[in-house]
Protein backbone atom coordinates (compact mmCIF):
# COMPACT_ATOMS: atom_id res chain seq x y z
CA UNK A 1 3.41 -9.93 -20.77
CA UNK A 2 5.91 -7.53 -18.91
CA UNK A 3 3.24 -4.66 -18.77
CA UNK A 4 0.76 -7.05 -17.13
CA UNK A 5 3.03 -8.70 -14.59
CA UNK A 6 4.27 -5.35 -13.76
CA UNK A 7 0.61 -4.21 -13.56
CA UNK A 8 -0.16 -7.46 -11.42
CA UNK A 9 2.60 -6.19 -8.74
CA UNK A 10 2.01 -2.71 -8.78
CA UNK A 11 -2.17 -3.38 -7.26
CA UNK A 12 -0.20 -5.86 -5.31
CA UNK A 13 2.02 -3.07 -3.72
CA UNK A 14 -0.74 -0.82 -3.61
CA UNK A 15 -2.51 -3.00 -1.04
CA UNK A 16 0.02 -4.09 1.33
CA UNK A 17 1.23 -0.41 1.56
CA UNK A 18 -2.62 0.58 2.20
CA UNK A 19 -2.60 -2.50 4.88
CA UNK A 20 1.11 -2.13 6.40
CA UNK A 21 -0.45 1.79 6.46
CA UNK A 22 -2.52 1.05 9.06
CA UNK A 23 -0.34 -1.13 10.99
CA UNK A 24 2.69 1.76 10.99
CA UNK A 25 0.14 4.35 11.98
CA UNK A 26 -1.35 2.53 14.71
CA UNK A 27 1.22 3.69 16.96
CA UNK A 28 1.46 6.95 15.67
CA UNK A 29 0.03 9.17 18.23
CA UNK A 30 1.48 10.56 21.52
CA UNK A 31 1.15 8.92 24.90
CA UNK A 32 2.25 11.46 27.71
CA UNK A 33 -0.06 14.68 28.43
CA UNK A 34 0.09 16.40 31.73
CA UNK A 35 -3.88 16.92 33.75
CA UNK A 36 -4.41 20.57 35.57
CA UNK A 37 -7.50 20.69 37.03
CA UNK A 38 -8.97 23.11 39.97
CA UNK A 39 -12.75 23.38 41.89
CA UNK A 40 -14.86 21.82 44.70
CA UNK A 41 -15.01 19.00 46.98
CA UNK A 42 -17.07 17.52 49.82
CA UNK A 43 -15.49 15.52 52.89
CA UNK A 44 -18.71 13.08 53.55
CA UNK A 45 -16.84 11.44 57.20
CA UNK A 46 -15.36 10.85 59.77
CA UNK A 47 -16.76 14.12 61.77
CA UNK A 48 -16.70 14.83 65.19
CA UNK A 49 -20.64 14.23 66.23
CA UNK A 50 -22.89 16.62 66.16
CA UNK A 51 -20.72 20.18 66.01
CA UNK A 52 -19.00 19.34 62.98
CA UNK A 53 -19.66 19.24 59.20
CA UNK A 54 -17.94 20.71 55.86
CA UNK A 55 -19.38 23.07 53.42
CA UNK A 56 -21.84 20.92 50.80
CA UNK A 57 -18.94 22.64 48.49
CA UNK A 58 -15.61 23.45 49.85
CA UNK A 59 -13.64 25.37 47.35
CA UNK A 60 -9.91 25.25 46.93
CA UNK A 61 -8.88 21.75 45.52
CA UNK A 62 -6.62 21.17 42.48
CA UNK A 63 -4.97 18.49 40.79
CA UNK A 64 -1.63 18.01 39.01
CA UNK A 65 -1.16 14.80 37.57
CA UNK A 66 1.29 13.15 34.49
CA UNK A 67 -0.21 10.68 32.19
CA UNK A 68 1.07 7.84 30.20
CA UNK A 69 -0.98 5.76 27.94
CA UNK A 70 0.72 2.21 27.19
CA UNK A 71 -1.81 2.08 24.18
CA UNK A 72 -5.46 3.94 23.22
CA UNK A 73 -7.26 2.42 25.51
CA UNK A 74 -5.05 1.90 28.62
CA UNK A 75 -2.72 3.51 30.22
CA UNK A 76 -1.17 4.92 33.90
CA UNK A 77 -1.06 8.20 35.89
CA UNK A 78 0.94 9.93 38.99
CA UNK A 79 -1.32 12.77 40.53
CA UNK A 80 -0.95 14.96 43.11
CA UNK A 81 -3.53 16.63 44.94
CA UNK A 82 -4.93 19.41 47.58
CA UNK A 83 -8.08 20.02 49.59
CA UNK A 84 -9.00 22.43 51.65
CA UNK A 85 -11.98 21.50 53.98
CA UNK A 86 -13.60 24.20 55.73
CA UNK A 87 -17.40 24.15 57.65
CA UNK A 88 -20.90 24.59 56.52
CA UNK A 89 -21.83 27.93 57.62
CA UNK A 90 -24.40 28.51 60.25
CA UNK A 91 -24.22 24.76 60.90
CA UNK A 92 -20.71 24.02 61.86
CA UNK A 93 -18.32 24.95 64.49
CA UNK A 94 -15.37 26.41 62.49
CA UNK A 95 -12.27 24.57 61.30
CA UNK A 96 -9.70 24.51 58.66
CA UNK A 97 -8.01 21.26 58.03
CA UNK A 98 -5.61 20.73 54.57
CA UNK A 99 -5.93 17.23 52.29
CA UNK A 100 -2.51 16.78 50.75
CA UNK A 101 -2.39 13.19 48.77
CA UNK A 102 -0.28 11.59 45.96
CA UNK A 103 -2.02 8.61 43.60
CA UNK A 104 -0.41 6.20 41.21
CA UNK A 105 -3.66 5.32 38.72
CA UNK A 106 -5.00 2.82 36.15
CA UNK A 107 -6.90 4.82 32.78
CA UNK A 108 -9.26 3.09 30.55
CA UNK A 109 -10.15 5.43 27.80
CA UNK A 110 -13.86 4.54 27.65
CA UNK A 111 -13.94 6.28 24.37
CA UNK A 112 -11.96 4.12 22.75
CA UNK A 113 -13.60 0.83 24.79
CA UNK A 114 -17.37 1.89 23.93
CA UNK A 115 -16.53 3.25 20.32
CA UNK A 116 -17.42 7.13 21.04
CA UNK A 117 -16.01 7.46 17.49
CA UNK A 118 -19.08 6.33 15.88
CA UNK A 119 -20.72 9.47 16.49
CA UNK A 120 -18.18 11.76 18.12
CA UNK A 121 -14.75 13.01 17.26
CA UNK A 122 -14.94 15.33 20.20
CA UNK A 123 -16.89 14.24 23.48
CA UNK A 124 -14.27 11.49 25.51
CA UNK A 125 -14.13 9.54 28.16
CA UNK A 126 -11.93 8.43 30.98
CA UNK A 127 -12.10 6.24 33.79
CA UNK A 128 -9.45 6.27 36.40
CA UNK A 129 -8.43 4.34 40.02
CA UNK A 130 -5.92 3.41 41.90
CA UNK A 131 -4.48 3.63 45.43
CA UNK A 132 -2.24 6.09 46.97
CA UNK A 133 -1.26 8.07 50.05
CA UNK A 134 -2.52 11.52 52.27
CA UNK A 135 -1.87 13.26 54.81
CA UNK A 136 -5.07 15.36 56.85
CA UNK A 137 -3.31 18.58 58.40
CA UNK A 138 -5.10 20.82 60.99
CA UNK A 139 -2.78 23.51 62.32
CA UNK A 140 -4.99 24.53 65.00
CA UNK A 141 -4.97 21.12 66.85
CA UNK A 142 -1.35 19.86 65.77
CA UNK A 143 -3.10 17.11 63.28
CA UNK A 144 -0.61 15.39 61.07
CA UNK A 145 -2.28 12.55 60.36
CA UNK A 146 -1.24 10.40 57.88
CA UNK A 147 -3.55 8.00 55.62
CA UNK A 148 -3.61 5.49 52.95
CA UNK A 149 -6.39 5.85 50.19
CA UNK A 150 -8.47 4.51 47.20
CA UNK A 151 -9.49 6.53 44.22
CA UNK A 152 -11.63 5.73 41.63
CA UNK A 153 -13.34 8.51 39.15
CA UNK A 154 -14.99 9.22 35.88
CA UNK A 155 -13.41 12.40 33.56
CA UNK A 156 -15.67 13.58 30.77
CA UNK A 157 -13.42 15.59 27.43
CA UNK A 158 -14.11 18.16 25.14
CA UNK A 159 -11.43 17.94 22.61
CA UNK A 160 -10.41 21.79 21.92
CA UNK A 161 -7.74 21.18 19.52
CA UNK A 162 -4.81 18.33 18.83
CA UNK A 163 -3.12 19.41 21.74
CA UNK A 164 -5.91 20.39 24.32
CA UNK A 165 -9.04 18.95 25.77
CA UNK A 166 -11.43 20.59 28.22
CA UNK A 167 -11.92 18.20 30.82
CA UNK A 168 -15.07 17.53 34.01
CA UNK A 169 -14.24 15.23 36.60
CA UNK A 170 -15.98 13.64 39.39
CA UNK A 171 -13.86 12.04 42.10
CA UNK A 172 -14.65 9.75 45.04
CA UNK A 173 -11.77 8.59 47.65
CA UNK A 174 -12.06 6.64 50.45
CA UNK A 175 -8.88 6.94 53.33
CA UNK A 176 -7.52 4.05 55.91
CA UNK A 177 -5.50 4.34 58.80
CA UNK A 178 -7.61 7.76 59.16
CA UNK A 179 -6.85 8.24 63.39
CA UNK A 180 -8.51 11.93 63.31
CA UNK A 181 -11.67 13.51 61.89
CA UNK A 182 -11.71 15.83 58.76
CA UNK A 183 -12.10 18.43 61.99
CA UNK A 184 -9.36 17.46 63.19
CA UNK A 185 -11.14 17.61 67.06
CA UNK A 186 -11.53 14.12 67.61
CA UNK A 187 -9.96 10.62 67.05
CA UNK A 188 -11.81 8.56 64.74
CA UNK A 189 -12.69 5.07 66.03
CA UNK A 190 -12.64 3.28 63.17
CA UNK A 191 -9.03 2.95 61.36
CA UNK A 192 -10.58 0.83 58.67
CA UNK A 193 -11.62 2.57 55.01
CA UNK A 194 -14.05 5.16 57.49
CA UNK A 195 -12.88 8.08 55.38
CA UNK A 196 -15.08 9.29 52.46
CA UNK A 197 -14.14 12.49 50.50
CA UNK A 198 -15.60 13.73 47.16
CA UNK A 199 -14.05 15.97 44.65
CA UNK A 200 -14.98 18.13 41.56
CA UNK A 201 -12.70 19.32 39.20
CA UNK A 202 -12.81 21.57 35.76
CA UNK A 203 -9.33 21.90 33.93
CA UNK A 204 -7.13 20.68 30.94
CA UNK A 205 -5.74 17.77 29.41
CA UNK A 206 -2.72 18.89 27.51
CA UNK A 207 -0.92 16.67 25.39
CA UNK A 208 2.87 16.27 24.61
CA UNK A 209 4.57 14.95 21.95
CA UNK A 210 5.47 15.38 18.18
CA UNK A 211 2.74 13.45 16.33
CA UNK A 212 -0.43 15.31 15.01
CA UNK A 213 -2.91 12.90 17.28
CA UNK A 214 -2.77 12.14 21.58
CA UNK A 215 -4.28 7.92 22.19
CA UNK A 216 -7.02 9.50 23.67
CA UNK A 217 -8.54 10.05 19.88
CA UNK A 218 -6.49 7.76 17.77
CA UNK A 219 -8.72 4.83 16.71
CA UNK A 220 -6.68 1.52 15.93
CA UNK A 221 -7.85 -1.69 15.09
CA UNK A 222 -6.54 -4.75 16.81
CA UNK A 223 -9.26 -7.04 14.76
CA UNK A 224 -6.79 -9.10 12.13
CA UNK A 225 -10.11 -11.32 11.66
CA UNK A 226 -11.16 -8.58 8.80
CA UNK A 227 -8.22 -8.19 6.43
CA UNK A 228 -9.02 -11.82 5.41
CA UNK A 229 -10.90 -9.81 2.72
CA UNK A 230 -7.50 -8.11 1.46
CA UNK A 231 -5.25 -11.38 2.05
CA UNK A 232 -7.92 -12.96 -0.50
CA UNK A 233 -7.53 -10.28 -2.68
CA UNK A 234 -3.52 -10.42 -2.84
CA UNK A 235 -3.71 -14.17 -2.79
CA UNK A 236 -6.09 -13.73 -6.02
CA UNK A 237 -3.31 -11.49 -7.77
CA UNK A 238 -0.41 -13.61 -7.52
CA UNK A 239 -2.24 -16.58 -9.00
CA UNK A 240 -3.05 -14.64 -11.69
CA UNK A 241 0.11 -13.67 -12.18
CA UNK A 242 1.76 -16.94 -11.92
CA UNK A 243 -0.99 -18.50 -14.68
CA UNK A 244 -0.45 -15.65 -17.20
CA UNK A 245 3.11 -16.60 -18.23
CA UNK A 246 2.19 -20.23 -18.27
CA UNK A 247 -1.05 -19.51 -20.81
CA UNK A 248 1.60 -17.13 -23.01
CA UNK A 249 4.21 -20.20 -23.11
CA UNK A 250 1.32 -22.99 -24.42
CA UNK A 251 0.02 -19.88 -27.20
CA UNK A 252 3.45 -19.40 -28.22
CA UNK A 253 4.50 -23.54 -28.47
CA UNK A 254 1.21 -24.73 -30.16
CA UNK A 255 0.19 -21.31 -32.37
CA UNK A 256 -3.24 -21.68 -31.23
CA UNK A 257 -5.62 -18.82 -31.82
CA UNK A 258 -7.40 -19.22 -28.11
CA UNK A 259 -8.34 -15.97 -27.21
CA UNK A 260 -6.74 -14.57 -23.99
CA UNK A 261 -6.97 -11.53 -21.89
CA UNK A 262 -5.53 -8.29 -23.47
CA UNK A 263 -3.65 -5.79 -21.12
CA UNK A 264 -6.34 -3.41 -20.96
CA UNK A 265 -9.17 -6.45 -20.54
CA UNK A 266 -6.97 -7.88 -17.21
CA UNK A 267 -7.47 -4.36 -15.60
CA UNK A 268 -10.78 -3.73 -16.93
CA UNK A 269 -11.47 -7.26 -14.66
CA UNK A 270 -9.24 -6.12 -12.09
CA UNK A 271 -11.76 -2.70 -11.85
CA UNK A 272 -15.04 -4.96 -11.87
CA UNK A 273 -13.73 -7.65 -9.38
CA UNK A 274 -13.23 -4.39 -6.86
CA UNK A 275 -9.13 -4.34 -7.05
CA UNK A 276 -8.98 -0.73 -7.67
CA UNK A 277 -11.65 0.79 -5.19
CA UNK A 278 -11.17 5.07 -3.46
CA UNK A 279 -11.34 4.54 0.69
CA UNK A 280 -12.27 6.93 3.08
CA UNK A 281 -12.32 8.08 6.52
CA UNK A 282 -15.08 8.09 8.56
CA UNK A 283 -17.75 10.51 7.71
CA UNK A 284 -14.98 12.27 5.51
CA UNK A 285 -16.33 12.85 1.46
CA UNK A 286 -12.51 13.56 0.67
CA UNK A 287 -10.76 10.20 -0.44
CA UNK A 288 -8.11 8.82 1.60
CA UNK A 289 -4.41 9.35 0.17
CA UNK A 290 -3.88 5.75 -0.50
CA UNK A 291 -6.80 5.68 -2.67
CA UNK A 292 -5.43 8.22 -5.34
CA UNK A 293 -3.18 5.07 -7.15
CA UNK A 294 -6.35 3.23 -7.61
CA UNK A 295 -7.85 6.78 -9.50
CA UNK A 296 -5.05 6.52 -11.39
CA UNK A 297 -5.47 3.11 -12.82
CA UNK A 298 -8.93 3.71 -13.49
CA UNK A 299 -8.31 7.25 -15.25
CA UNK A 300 -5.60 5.71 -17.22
CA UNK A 301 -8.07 2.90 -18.61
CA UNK A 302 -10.68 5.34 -19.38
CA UNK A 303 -7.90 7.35 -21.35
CA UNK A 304 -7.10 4.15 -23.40
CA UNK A 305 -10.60 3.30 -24.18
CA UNK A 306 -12.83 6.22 -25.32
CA UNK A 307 -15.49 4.15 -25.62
CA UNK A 308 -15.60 2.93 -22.46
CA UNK A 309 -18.32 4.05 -19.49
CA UNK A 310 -18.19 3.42 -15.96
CA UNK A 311 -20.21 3.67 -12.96
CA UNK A 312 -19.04 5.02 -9.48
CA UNK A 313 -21.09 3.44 -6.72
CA UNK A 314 -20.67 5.26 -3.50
CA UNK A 315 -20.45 3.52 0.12
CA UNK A 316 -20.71 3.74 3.46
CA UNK A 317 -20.69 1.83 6.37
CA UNK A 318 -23.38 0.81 8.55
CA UNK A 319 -22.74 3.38 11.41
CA UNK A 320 -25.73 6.20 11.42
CA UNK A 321 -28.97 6.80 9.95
CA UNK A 322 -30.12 5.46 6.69
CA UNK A 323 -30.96 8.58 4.99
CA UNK A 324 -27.51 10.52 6.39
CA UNK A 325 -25.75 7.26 4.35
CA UNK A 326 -27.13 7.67 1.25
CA UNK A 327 -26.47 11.10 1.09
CA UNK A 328 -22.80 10.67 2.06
CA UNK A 329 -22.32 7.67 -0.27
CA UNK A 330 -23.58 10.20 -3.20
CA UNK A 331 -21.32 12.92 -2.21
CA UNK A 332 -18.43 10.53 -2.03
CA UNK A 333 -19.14 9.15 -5.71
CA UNK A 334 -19.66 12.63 -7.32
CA UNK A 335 -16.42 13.78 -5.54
CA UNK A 336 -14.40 11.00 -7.25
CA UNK A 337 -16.70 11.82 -10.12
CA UNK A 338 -15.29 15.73 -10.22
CA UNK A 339 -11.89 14.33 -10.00
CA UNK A 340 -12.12 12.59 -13.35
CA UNK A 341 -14.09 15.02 -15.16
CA UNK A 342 -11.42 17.59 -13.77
CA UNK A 343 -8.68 14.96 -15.62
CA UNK A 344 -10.17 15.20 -19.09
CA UNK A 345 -13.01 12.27 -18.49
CA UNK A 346 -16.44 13.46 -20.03
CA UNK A 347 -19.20 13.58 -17.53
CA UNK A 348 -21.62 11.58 -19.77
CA UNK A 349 -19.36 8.49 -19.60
CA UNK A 350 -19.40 8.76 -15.98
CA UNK A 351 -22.74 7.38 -13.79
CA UNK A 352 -23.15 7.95 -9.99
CA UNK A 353 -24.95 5.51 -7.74
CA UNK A 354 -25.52 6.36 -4.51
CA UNK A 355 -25.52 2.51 -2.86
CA UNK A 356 -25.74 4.36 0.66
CA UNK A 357 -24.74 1.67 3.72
CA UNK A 358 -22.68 -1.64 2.45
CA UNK A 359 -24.50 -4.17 4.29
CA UNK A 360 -22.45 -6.78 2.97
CA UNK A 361 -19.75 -5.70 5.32
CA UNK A 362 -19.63 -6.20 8.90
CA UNK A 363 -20.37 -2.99 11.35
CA UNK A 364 -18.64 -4.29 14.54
CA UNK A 365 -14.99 -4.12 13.61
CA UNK A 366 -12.95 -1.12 12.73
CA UNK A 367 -11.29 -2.61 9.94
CA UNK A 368 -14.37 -3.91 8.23
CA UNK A 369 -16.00 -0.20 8.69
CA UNK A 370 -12.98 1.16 7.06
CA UNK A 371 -13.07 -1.11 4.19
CA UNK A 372 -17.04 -0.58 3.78
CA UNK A 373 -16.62 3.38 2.88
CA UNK A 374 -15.40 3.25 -0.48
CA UNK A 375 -16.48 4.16 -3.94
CA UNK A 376 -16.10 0.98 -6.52
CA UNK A 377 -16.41 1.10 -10.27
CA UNK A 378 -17.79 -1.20 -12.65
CA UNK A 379 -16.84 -0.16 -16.75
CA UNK A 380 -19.11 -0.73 -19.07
C-alpha cells in the first residue's frame, strides 16, 4: 500500500511540476533591447510650389530607440530620430533642411498575435505607433520650426542569434503645427497634419538581459481553457488514491479473496490510461526534460515484467502537412524507442506506431498543441 500511494503522488508531482513549468517560464525571457537602424527616407509635403521637391531617396536617416515589452505581445518604445532632406536632382532648386524628432511608441509583436511560430522560429514581426515631437531645421533660411507628429510603422526580423535580430522597417509620419515647408522657403498654409514624411531603415534589434530568450520569440500561453485535460488527470489520481486504502481496510476486516490491483497492475493502468506520456517541443524529435520521469516509470515496469511488450505511438499536432507529421511522429517514437533499447529493453518487445497528427486535440491553443506532441504507450 505505501509503494502505491507513494507511486500515486509521485505522477501527481510529476504533472503539476510539468504544469507550474510552464507557468514559471512564461515570464522567463527578457523585455528591454535597444533598436539601431540607418537608410533612406522621402519627405512627400508641404513644398514650396513648383521649384521644390526631395530626392525619391534621401539618404542619411537613423534611428536610436529603447524598447520595453510589458509582455510577448505588447510592449513600449522611446526613439529618437534624424533626417536629412535634400532635392531631386535636375528637378529641384537646392536645399538642405535637418528632421530631428523624439517618439514615445506602442509595439504589438505581430508574431506572437498571428502565431508566426507555427511555421517560423526566425522571420518576426512588429508593428509600432505613437505620437511625438520634431523640429524641421534649415540653416540657410534661419528655419527652426518646431512640430508635433504621428508615427505609425511595420518592422520585419530576422532572428540572427538569442541576442540579435536583423531588422527592415518601413515608416510613415505625418507632422502638425508644420509653419514652413520641408524647403524651408516658404510658410506652409495649412498648420493642420499637412506634413507627410516616409522613412526606410535596415539595422539591429539587440536584446538585453540575462535569460536565454528576448519576448519577441518566447511563445506563452494565456489559454487556462486547455489544462482541463491535466486537472482531470490529477483529479483522477487522488481518487484513486483515496479508494485504495479504503479497498485494503474491507480485504483485511472480512479476509475476502476479491482480487485487487497489484503494484505493478496500478501502473501498468496508469501507462494505458496515458499518465506517463514523453512531450515535446514544437517540431523538436528530442523529448522535453520533464518527460524523462515518465521514461523512467515505464523503463522500470518493463524491468519488472520481462514478459511484458509495449507499443510507442508517436504524435504530433495538427500544425503542417500531413505527410511532414507522420514522419515526425515516427522519429519521435523510435527516439524514445533508442532510449530504452539503450537501457537494457530488447527491441523486439518494443513496437513503433507512427499515429502522425492527434486530431483528437485541439490546434488553436498553445497549450493543447503542446500537449498533442507526445509519444504514449500502451503494454501489452
Amino acid at each position: 500500500m505505501k509503494k502505491i500511494v507513494m507511486t500515486l503522488a509521485f505522477a501527481l508531482s510529476i504533472m503539476y511540476a510539468e504544469a507550474q513549468t510552464e507557468t514559471k517560464t512564461s515570464d522567463n525571457y527578457n523585455k528591454w533591447s535597444i533598436e539601431l537602424a540607418g537608410g533612406f527616407n522621402k519627405a512627400q509635403r508641404p513644398f514650396a510650389s513648383g521649384n521644390y521637391y526631395s530626392s525619391r531617396i534621401s539618404p542619411f536617416t537613423t534611428d536610436l530607440g529603447v524598447r520595453y515589452m510589458l509582455n510577448n505581445k505588447f510592449g513600449l518604445k522611446a526613439d529618437f530620430g534624424y533626417n536629412s532632406l535634400t532635392e531631386q536632382k535636375n528637378s529641384s532648386l537646392p536645399f538642405d533642411s535637418k528632421y530631428y524628432r523624439v517618439d514615445l511608441q506602442g509595439v504589438a509583436n505581430l508574431g506572437r498575435i498571428m502565431n508566426f511560430e507555427t511555421w517560423t522560429n526566425t522571420f518576426g514581426l512588429l508593428a509600432h505607433a505613437g505620437f511625438g515631437v520634431g523640429q524641421l531645421e534649415n540653416k540657410d533660411y534661419n528655419v527652426k520650426d518646431k512640430v508635433g507628429n504621428l508615427i505609425a510603422g511595420l518592422t520585419g526580423q530576422i532572428r540572427l542569434t538569442n541576442r540579435v535580430a536583423l531588422t527592415g522597417d518601413v515608416t510613415t509620419m505625418l507632422n502638425a503645427f508644420q509653419d514652413h515647408t520641408f524647403d524651408g522657403t516658404a510658410m506652409n498654409a495649412n498648420r493642420g497634419f499637412s506634413g507627410l514624411l516616409f522613412n526606410g531603415t535596415i539595422g539591429l534589434n539587440v536584446y538585453l538581459g540575462k535569460n536565454a530568450k528576448h519576448a519577441d520569440w518566447t511563445v506563452t500561453s494565456n489559454d487556462n481553457g486547455d489544462i482541463t485535460a491535466l486537472e482531470k488527470k490529477v483529479a483522477d489520481l487522488e481518487s484513486q488514491v483515496k479508494k485504495i486504502p479504503a479497498q485494503k481496510e474491507v480485504i483485511v476486516e472480512k479476509q475476502v479473496g476479491t482480487p485487487q490491483l497489484t503494484n505493478d497492475e496500478l501502473i501498468k493502468r496508469m501507462i494505458n490510461d496515458k499518465y506517463y506520456s514523453v512531450y515535446f517541443d514544437f517540431n523538436k524529435t528530442t523529448p522535453i526534460e520533464n518527460s524523462t520521469a515518465a521514461i523512467d516509470v515505464v523503463l522500470t515496469y518493463l524491468r519488472k515484467n520481462p514478459s511484458a511488450s509495449l507499443d510507442l505511438i508517436g504524435n504530433a499536432d495538427q500544425v503542417g502537412k500531413s505527410d511532414y507529421n507522420q514522419k515526425l511522429s515516427n522519429t519521435r517514437a523510435n527516439n524514445v524507442k533508442t532510449i530504452l533499447e539503450k537501457a537494457g529493453i530488447a527491441s523486439s518487445r518494443l513496437n513503433v506506431i507512427a499515429n502522425g497528427a492527434d486530431t483528437s486535440i485541439q490546434k488553436d491553443s498553445d497549450e493543447a498543441r503542446r500537449l498533442a506532441r507526445r509519444v504514449i504507450f500502451i503494454v501489452k
